[in-house]
Protein backbone atom coordinates (compact mmCIF):
# COMPACT_ATOMS: atom_id res chain seq x y z
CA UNK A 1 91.92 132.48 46.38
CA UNK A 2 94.35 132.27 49.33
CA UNK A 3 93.38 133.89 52.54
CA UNK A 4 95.74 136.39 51.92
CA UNK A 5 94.94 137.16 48.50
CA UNK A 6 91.35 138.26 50.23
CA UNK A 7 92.36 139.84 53.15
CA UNK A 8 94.28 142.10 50.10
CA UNK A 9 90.90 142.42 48.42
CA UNK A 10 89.18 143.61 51.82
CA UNK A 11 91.10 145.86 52.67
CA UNK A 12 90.84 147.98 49.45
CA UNK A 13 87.52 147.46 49.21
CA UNK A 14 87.46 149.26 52.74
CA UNK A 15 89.81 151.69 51.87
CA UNK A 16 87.31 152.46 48.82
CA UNK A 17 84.59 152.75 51.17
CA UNK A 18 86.19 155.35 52.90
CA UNK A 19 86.11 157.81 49.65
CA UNK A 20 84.19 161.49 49.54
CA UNK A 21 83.29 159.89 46.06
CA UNK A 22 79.19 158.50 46.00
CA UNK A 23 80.52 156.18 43.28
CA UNK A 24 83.50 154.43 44.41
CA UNK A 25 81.14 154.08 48.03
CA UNK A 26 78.60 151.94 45.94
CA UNK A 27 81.24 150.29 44.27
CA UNK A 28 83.09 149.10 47.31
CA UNK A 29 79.67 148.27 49.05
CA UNK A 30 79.17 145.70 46.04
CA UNK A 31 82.00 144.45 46.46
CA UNK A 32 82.04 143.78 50.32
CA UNK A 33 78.82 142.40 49.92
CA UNK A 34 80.98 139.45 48.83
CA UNK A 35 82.98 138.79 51.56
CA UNK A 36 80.24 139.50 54.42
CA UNK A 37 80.75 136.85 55.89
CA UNK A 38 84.26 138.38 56.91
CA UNK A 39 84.31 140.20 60.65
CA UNK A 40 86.52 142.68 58.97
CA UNK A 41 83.91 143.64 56.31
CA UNK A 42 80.54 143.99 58.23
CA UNK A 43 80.99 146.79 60.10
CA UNK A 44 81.95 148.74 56.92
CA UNK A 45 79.29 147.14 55.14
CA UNK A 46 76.66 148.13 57.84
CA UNK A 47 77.99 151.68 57.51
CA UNK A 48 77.75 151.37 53.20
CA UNK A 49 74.14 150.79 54.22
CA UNK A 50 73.41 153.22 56.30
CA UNK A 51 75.35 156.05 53.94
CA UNK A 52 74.75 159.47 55.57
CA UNK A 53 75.49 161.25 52.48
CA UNK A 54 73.74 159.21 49.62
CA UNK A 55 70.89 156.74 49.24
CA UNK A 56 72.56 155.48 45.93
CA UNK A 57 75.24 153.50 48.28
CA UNK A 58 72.68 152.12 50.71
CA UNK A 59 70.23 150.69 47.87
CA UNK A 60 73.27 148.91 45.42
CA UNK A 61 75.07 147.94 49.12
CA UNK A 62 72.07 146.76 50.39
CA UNK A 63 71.15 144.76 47.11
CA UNK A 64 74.76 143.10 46.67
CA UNK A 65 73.84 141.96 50.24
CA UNK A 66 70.41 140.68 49.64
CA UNK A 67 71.30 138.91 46.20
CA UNK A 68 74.05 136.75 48.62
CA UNK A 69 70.30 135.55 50.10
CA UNK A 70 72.01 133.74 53.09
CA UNK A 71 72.70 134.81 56.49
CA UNK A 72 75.66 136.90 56.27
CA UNK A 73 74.15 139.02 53.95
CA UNK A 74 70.17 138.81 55.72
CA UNK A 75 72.19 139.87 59.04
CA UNK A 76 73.90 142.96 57.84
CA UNK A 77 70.87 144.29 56.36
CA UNK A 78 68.69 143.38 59.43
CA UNK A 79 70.63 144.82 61.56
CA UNK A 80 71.14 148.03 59.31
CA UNK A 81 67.52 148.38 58.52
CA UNK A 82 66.99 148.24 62.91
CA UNK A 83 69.27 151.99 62.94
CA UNK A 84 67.72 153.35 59.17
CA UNK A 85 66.09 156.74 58.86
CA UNK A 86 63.00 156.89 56.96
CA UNK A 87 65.00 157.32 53.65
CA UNK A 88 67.37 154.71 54.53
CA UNK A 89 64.32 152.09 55.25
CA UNK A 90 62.36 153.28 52.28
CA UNK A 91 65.79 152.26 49.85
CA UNK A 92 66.34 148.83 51.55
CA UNK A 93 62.72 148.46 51.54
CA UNK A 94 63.17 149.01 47.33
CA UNK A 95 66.23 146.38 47.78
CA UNK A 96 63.84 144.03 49.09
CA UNK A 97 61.39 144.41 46.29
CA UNK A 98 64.12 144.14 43.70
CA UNK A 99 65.93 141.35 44.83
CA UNK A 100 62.58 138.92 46.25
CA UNK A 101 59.95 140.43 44.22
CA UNK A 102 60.14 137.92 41.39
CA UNK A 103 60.38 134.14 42.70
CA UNK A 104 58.13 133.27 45.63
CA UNK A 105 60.44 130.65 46.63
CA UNK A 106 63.23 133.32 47.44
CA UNK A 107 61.24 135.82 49.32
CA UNK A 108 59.81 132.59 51.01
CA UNK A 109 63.09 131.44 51.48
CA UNK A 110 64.47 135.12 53.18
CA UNK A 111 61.34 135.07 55.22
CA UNK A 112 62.85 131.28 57.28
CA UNK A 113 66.41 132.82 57.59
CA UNK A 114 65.09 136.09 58.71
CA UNK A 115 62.86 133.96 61.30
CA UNK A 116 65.94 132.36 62.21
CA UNK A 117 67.43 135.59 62.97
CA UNK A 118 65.15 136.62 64.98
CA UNK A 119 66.88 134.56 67.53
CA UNK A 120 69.92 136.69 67.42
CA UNK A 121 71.56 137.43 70.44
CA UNK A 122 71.99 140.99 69.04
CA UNK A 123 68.83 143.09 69.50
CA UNK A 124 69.45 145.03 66.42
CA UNK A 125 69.11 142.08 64.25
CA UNK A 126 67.26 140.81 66.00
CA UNK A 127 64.75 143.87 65.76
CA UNK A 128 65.16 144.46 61.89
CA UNK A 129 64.76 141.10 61.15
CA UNK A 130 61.26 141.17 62.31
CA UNK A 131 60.98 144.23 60.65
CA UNK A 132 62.45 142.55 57.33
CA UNK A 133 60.20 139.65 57.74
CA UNK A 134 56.87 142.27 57.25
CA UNK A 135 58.17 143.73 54.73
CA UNK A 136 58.73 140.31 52.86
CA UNK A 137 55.23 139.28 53.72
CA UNK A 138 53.76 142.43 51.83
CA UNK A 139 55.66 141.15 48.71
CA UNK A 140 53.41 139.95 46.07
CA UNK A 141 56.52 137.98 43.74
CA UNK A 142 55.21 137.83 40.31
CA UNK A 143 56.17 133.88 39.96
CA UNK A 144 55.07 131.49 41.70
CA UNK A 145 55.67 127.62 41.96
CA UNK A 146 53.38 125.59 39.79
């Protein structure tokens, strides 16, 4: 896909974002979660996250950015999980479960990049990474390498 092509995509995913609509929210936070690595998309994605209005967008937001299990994604939610409300923390902590509660090699694995981002220059990641990485130790995955 040409750069332009997903600059094209971005921006109607943000414009999506934008909507009153609780659906079309969710929808464009999955779909962002793709392109996180974009400056133009993490704010919004942050913001899909942290959805004032409807825990449904920050769990499927905050799952399309924990299935990318890299940094990008990690970051976002880190640093989102730093500003959450009890709600809010409760539904990424559910992400979390979801997405790393089945192979100990993958919650293993989000537990060295979250270490890693723990070095952040930005205190908010910084912060919710550590945050991330206790919740990650409390998971109990349900396979395990033989």
């Amino acid at each position: 896909m040409s750069e332009q092509a997903r600059a094209a995509v971005v921006a109607a995913l943000i414009e999506l974002a934008r909507s009153a609509d609780v659906r079309d929210r969710a929808d464009a936070g999955h779909g962002l979660a793709a392109f996180a690595e974009r400056v133009d998309a993490r704010e919004v994605l942050a913001s899909l996250v942290l959805d004032a209005d409807d825990t449904f967008v920050t769990v499927v937001t905050a799952e399309a950015l924990l299935r990318r299990k890299d940094v990008a994604g990690l970051g976002i939610v880190a640093a989102s999980f730093a500003g959450a409300d009890g709600t809010q923390s409760e539904w990424i902590g559910t992400a979390l479960n979801d997405v790393y509660g089945v192979f100990a090699d993958e919650r293993d694995a989000a537990i060295r990049i979250c270490s890693t981002l723990t070095c952040d220059p930005d205190a908010e990641i910084k912060r919710g990474a550590t945050e991330l990485i206790s919740l990650l130790n409390r998971i109990d995955p349900i396979l395990r390498p033989m």
